[in-house]
Structure formats: structure tokens, C-alpha cells
PDB file of N, CA and C in Angstrom:
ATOM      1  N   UNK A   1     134.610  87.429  98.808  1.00  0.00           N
ATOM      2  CA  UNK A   1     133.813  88.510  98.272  1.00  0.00           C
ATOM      3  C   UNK A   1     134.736  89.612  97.774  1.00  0.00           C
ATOM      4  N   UNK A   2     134.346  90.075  96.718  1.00  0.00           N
ATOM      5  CA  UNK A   2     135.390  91.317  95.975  1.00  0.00           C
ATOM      6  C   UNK A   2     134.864  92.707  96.827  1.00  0.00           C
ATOM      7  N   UNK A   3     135.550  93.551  96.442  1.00  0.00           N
ATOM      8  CA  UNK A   3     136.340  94.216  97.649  1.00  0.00           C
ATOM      9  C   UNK A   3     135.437  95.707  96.663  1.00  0.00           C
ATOM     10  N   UNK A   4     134.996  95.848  95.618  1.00  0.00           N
ATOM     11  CA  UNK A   4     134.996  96.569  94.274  1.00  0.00           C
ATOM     12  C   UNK A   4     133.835  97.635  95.206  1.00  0.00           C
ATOM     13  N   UNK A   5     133.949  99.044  94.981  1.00  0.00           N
ATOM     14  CA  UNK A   5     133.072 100.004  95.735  1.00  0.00           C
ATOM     15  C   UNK A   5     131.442  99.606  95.406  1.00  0.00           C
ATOM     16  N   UNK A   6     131.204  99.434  93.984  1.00  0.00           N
ATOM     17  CA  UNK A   6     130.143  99.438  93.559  1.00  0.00           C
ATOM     18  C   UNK A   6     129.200  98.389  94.226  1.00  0.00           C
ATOM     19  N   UNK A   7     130.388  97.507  94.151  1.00  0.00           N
ATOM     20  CA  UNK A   7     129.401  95.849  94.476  1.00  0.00           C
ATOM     21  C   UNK A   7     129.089  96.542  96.347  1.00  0.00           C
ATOM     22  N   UNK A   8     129.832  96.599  97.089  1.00  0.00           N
ATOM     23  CA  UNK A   8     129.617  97.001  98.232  1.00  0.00           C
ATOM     24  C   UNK A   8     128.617  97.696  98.747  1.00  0.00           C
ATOM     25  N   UNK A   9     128.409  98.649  97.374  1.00  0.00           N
ATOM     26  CA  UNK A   9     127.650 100.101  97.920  1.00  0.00           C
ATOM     27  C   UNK A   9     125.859  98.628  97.521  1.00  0.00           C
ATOM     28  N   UNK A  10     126.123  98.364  96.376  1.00  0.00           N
ATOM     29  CA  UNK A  10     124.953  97.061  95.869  1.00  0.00           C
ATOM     30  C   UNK A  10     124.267  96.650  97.167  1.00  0.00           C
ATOM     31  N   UNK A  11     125.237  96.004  98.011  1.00  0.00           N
ATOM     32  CA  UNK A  11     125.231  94.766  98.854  1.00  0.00           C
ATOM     33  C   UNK A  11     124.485  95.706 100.236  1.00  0.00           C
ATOM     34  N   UNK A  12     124.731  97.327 100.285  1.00  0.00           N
ATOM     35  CA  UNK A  12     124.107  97.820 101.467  1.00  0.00           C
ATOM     36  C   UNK A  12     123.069  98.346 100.964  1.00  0.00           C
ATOM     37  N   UNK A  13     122.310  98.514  99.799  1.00  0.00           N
ATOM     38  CA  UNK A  13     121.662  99.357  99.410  1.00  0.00           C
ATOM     39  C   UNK A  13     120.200  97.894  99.322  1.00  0.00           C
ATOM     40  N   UNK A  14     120.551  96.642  98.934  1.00  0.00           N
ATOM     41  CA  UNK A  14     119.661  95.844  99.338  1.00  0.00           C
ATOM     42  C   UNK A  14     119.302  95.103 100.461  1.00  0.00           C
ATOM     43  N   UNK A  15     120.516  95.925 101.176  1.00  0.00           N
ATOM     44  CA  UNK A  15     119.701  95.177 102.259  1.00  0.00           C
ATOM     45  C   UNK A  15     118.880  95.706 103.014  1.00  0.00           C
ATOM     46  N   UNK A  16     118.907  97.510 102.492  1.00  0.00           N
ATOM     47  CA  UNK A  16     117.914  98.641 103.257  1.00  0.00           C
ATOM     48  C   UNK A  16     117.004  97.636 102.649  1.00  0.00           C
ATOM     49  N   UNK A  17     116.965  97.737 101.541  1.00  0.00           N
ATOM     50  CA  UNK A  17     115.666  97.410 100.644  1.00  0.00           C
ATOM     51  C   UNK A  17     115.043  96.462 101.085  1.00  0.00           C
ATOM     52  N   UNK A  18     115.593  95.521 101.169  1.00  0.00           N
ATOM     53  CA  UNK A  18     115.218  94.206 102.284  1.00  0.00           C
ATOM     54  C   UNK A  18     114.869  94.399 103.648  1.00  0.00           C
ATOM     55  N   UNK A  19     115.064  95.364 104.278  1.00  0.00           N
ATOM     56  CA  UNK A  19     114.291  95.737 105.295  1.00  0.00           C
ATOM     57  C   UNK A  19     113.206  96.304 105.604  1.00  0.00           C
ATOM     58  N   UNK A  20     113.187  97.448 104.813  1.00  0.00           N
ATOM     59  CA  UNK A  20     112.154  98.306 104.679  1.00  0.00           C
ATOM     60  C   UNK A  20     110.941  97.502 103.718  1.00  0.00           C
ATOM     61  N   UNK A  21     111.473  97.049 102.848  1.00  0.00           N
ATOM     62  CA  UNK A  21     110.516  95.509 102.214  1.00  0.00           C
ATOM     63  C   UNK A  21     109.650  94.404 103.719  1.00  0.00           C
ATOM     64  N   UNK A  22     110.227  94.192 104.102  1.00  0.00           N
ATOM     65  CA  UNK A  22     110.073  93.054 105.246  1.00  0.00           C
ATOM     66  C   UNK A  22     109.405  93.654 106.601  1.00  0.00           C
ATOM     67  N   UNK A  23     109.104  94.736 106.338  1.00  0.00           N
ATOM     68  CA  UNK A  23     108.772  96.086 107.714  1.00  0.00           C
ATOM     69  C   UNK A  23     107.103  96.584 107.048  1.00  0.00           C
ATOM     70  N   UNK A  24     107.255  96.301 105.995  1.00  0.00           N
ATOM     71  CA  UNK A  24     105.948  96.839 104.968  1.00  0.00           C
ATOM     72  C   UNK A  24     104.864  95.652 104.820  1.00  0.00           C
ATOM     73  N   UNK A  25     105.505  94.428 104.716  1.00  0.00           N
ATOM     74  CA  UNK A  25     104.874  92.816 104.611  1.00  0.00           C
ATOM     75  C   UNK A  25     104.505  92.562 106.005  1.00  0.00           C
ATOM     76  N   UNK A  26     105.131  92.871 106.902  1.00  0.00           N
ATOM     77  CA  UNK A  26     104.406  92.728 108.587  1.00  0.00           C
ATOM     78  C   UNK A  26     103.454  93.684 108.541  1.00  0.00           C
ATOM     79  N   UNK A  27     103.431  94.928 108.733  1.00  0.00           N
ATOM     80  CA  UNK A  27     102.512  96.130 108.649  1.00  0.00           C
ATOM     81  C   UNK A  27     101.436  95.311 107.879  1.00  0.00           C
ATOM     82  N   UNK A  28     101.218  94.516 106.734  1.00  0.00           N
ATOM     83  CA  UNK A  28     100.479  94.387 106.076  1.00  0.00           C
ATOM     84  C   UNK A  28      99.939  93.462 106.839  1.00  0.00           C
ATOM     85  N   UNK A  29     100.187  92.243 106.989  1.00  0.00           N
ATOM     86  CA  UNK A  29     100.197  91.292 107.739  1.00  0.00           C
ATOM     87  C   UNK A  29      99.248  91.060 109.275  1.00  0.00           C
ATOM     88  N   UNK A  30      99.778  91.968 109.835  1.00  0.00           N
ATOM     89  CA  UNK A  30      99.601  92.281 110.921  1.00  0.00           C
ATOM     90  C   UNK A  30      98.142  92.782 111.098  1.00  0.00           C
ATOM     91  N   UNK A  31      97.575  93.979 110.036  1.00  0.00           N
ATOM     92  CA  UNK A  31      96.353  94.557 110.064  1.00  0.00           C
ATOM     93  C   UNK A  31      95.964  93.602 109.066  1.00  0.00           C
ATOM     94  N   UNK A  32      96.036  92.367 108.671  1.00  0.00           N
ATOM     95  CA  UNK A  32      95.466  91.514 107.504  1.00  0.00           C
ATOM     96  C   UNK A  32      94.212  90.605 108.563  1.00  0.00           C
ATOM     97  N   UNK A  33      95.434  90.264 109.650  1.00  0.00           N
ATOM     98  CA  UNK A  33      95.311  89.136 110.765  1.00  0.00           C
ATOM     99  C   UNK A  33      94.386  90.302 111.502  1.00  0.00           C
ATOM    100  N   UNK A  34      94.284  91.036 112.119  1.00  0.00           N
ATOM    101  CA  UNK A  34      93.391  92.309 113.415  1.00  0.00           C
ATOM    102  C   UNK A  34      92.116  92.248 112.544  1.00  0.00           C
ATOM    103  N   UNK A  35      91.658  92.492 111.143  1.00  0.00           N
ATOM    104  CA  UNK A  35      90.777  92.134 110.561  1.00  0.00           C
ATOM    105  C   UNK A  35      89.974  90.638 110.779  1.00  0.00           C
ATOM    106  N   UNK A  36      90.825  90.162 110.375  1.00  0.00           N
ATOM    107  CA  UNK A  36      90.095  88.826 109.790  1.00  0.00           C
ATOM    108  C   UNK A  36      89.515  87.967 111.556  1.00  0.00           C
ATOM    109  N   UNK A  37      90.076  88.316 112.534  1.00  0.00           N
ATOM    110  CA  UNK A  37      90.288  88.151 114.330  1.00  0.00           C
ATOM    111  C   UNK A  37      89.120  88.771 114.379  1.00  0.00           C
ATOM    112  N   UNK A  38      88.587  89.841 114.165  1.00  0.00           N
ATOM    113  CA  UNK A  38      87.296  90.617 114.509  1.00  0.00           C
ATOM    114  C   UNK A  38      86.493  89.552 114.366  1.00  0.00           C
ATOM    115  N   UNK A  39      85.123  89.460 115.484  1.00  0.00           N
ATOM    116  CA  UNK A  39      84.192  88.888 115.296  1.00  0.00           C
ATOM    117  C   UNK A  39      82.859  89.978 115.569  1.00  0.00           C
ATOM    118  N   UNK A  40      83.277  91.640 115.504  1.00  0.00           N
ATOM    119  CA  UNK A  40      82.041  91.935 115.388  1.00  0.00           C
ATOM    120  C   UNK A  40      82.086  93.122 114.085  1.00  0.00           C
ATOM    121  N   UNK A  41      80.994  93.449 113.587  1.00  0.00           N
ATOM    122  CA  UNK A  41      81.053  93.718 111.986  1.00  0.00           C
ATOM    123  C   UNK A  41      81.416  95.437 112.096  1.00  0.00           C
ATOM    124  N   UNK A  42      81.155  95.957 112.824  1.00  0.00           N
ATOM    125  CA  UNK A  42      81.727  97.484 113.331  1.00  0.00           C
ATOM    126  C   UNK A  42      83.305  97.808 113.525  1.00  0.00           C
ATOM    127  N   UNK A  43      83.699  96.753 114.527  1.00  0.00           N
ATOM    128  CA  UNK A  43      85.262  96.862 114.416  1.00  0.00           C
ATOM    129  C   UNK A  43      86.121  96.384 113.101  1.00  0.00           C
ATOM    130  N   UNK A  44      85.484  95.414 112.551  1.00  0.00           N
ATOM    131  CA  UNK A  44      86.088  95.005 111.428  1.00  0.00           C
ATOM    132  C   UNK A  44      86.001  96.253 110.657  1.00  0.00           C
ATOM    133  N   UNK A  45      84.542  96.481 110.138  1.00  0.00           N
ATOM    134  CA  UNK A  45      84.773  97.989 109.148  1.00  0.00           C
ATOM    135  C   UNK A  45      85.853  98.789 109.598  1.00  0.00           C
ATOM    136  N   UNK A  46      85.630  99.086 110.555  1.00  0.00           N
ATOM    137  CA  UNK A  46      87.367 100.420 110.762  1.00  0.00           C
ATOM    138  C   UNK A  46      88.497  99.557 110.712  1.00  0.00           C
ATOM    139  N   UNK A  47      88.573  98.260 110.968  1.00  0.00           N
ATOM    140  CA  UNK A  47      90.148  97.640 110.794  1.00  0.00           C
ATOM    141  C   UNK A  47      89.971  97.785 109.145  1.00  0.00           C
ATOM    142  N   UNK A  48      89.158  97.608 108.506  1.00  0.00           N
ATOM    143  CA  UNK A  48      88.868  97.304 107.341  1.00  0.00           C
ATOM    144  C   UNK A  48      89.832  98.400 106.157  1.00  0.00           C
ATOM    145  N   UNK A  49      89.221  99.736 106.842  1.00  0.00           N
ATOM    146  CA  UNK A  49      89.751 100.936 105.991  1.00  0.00           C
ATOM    147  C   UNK A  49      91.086 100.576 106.511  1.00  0.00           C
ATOM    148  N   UNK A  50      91.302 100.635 107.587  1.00  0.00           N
ATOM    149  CA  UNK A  50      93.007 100.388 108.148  1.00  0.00           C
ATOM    150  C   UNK A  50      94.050  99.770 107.033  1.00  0.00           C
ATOM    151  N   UNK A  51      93.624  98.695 107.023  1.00  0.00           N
ATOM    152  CA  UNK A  51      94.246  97.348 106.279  1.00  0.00           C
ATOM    153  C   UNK A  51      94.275  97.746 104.931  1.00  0.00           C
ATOM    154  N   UNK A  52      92.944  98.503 104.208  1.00  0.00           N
ATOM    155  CA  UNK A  52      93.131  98.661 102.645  1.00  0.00           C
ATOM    156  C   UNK A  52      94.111  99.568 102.534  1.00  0.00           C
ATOM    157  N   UNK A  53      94.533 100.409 103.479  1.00  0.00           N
ATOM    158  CA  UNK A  53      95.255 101.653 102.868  1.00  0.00           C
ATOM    159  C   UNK A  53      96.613 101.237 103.057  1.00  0.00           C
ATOM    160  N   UNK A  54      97.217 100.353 104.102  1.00  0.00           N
ATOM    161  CA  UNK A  54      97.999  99.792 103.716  1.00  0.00           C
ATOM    162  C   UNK A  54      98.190  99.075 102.909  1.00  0.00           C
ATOM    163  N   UNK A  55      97.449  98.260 102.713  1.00  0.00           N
ATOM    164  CA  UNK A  55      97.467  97.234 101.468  1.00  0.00           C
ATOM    165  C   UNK A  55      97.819  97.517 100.438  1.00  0.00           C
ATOM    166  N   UNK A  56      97.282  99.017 100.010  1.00  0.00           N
ATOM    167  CA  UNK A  56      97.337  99.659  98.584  1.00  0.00           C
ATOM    168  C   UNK A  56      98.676 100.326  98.823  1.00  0.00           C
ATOM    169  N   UNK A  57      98.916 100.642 100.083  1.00  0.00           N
ATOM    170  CA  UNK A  57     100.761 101.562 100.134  1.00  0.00           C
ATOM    171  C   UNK A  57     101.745 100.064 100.138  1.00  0.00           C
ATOM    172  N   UNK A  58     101.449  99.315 100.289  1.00  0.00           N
ATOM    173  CA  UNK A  58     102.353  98.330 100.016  1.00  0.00           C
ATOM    174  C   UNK A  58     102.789  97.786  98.496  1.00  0.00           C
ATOM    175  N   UNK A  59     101.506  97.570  97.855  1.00  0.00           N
ATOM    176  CA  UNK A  59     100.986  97.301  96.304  1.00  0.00           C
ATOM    177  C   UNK A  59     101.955  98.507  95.607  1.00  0.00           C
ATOM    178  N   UNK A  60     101.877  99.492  95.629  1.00  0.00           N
ATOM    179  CA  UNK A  60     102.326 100.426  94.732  1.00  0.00           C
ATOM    180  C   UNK A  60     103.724 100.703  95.175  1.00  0.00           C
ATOM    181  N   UNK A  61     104.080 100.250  96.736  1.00  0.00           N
ATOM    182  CA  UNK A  61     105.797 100.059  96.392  1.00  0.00           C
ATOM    183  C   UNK A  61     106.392  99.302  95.897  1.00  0.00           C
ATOM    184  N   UNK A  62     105.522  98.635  95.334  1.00  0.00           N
ATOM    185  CA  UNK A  62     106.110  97.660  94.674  1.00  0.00           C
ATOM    186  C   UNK A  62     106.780  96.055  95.611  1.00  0.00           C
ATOM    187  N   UNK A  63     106.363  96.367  96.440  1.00  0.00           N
ATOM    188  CA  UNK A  63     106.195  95.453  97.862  1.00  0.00           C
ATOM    189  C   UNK A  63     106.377  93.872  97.551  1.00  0.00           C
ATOM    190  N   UNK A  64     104.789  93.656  97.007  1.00  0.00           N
ATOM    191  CA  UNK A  64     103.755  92.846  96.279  1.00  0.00           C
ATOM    192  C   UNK A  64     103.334  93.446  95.601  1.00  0.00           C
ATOM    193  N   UNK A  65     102.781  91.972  94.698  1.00  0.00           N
ATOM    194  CA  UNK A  65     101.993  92.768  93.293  1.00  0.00           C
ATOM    195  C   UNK A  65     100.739  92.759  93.557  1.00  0.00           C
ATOM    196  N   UNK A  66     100.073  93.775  92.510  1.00  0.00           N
ATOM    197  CA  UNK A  66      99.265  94.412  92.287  1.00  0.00           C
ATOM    198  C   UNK A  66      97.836  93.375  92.458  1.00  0.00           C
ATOM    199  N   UNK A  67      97.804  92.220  91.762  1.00  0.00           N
ATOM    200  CA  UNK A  67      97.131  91.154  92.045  1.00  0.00           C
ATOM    201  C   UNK A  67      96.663  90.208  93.449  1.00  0.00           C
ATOM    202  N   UNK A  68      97.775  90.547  93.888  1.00  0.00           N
ATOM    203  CA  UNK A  68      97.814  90.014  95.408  1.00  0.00           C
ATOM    204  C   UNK A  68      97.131  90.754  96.217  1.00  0.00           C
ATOM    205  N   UNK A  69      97.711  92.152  96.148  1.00  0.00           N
ATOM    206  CA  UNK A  69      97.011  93.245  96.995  1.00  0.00           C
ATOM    207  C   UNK A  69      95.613  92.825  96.431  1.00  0.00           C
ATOM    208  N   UNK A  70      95.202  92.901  95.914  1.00  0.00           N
ATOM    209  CA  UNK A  70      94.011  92.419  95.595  1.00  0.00           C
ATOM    210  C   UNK A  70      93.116  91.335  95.723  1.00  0.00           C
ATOM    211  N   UNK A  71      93.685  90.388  95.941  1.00  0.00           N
ATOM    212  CA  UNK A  71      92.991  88.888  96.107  1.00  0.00           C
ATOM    213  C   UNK A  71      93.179  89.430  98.334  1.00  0.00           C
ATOM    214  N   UNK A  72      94.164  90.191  98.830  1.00  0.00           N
ATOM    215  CA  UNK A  72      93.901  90.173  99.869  1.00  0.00           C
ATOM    216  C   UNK A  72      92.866  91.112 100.404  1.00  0.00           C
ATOM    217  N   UNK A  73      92.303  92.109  99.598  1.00  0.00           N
ATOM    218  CA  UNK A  73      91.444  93.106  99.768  1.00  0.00           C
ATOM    219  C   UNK A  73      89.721  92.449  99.913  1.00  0.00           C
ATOM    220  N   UNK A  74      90.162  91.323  98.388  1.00  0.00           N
ATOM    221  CA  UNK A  74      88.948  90.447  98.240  1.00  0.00           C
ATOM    222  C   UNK A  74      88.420  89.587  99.703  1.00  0.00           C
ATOM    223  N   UNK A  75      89.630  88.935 100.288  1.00  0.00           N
ATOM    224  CA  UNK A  75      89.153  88.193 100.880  1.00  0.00           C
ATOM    225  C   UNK A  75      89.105  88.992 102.355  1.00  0.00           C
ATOM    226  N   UNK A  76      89.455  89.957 102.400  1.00  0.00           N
ATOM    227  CA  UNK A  76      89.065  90.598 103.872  1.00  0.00           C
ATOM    228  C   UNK A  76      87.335  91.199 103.308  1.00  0.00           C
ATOM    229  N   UNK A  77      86.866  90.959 102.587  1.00  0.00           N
ATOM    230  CA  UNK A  77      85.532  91.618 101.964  1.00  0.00           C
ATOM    231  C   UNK A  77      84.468  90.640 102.181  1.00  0.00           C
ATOM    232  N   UNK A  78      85.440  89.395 101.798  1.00  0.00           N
ATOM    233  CA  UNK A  78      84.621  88.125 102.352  1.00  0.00           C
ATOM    234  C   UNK A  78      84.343  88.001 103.579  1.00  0.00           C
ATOM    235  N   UNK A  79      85.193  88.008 104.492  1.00  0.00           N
ATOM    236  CA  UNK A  79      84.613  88.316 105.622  1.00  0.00           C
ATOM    237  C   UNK A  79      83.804  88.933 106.367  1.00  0.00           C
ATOM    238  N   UNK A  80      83.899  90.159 105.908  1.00  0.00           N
ATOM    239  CA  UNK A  80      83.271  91.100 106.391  1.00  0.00           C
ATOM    240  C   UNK A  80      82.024  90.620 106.069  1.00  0.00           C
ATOM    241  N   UNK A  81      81.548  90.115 104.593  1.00  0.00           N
ATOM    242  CA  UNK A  81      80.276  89.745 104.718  1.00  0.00           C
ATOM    243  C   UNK A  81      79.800  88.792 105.080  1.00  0.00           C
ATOM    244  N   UNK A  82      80.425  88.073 105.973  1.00  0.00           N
ATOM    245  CA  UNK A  82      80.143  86.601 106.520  1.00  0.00           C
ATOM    246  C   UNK A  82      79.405  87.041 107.372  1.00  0.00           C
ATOM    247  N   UNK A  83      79.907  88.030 108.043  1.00  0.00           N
ATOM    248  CA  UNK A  83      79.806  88.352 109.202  1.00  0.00           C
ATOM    249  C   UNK A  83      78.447  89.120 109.572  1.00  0.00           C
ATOM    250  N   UNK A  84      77.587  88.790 110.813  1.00  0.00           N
ATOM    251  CA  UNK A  84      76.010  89.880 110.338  1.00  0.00           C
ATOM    252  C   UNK A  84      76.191  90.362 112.088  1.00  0.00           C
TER     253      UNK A  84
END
């Protein structure tokens, strides 16, 4: 590996990025799964808001895309209305 400041400073600066990336996808994850686990329609609604607002702070860091956040918003919606 070259030794060159720039490449170095590169090599630490993605790997924040890669962390703080990978810290944002669990967070997401995590309240994706506490949702979709609910089996009664009250707790889900409040996991519900939980999960979108991450969802959408993940989406606009550019995390995941914009589409995704979305197809996962969709399908926590599905649920919810499965559910009576």
C-alpha cells in the first residue's frame, strides 16, 4: 500500500463512512423487525412512526435509496393493515 497522505487520509475517511453507514442500516433494521414482530395494531402504530422517521433519516443520507426507503415504508403499511 502507498504511503501518499491523501490516499491515507481516503482510506480513514471511508471507513468512518462505513461505519456510521452500517450503524444507520441496523437502526433501520432493527425498528423494521420491532414493527413487523408486533402482533397488536396499537403497538405497531407507535413502532410505526418510530421506524418511518428513521427510515426517511436514513433515505436522505444517502444511506439507501430513495426507492427502497420506500418499498420498506410500503410494506410495514402492509402490515399494519393485515392486522385488525
Amino acid at each position: 500500500m502507498s504511503a501518499k497522505g491523501s490516499e491515507l487520509k481516503r482510506v480513514r475517511q471511508s471507513r468512518k463512512a462505513n461505519s456510521y453507514n452500517n450503524h444507520y442500516k441496523s437502526m433501520m433494521k432493527t425498528s423494521i423487525k420491532k414493527v413487523l414482530a408486533s402482533s397488536s395494531k396499537d403497538d405497531a402504530s407507535s413502532l410505526k412512526n418510530e421506524a418511518f422517521k428513521i427510515i426517511d433519516k436514513v433515505a436522505s443520507k444517502g444511506v439507501i435509496h430513495k426507492n427502497k426507503a420506500a418499498n420498506q415504508k410500503s410494506r410495514i403499511s402492509r402490515h399494519l393493515n393485515s392486522l385488525s
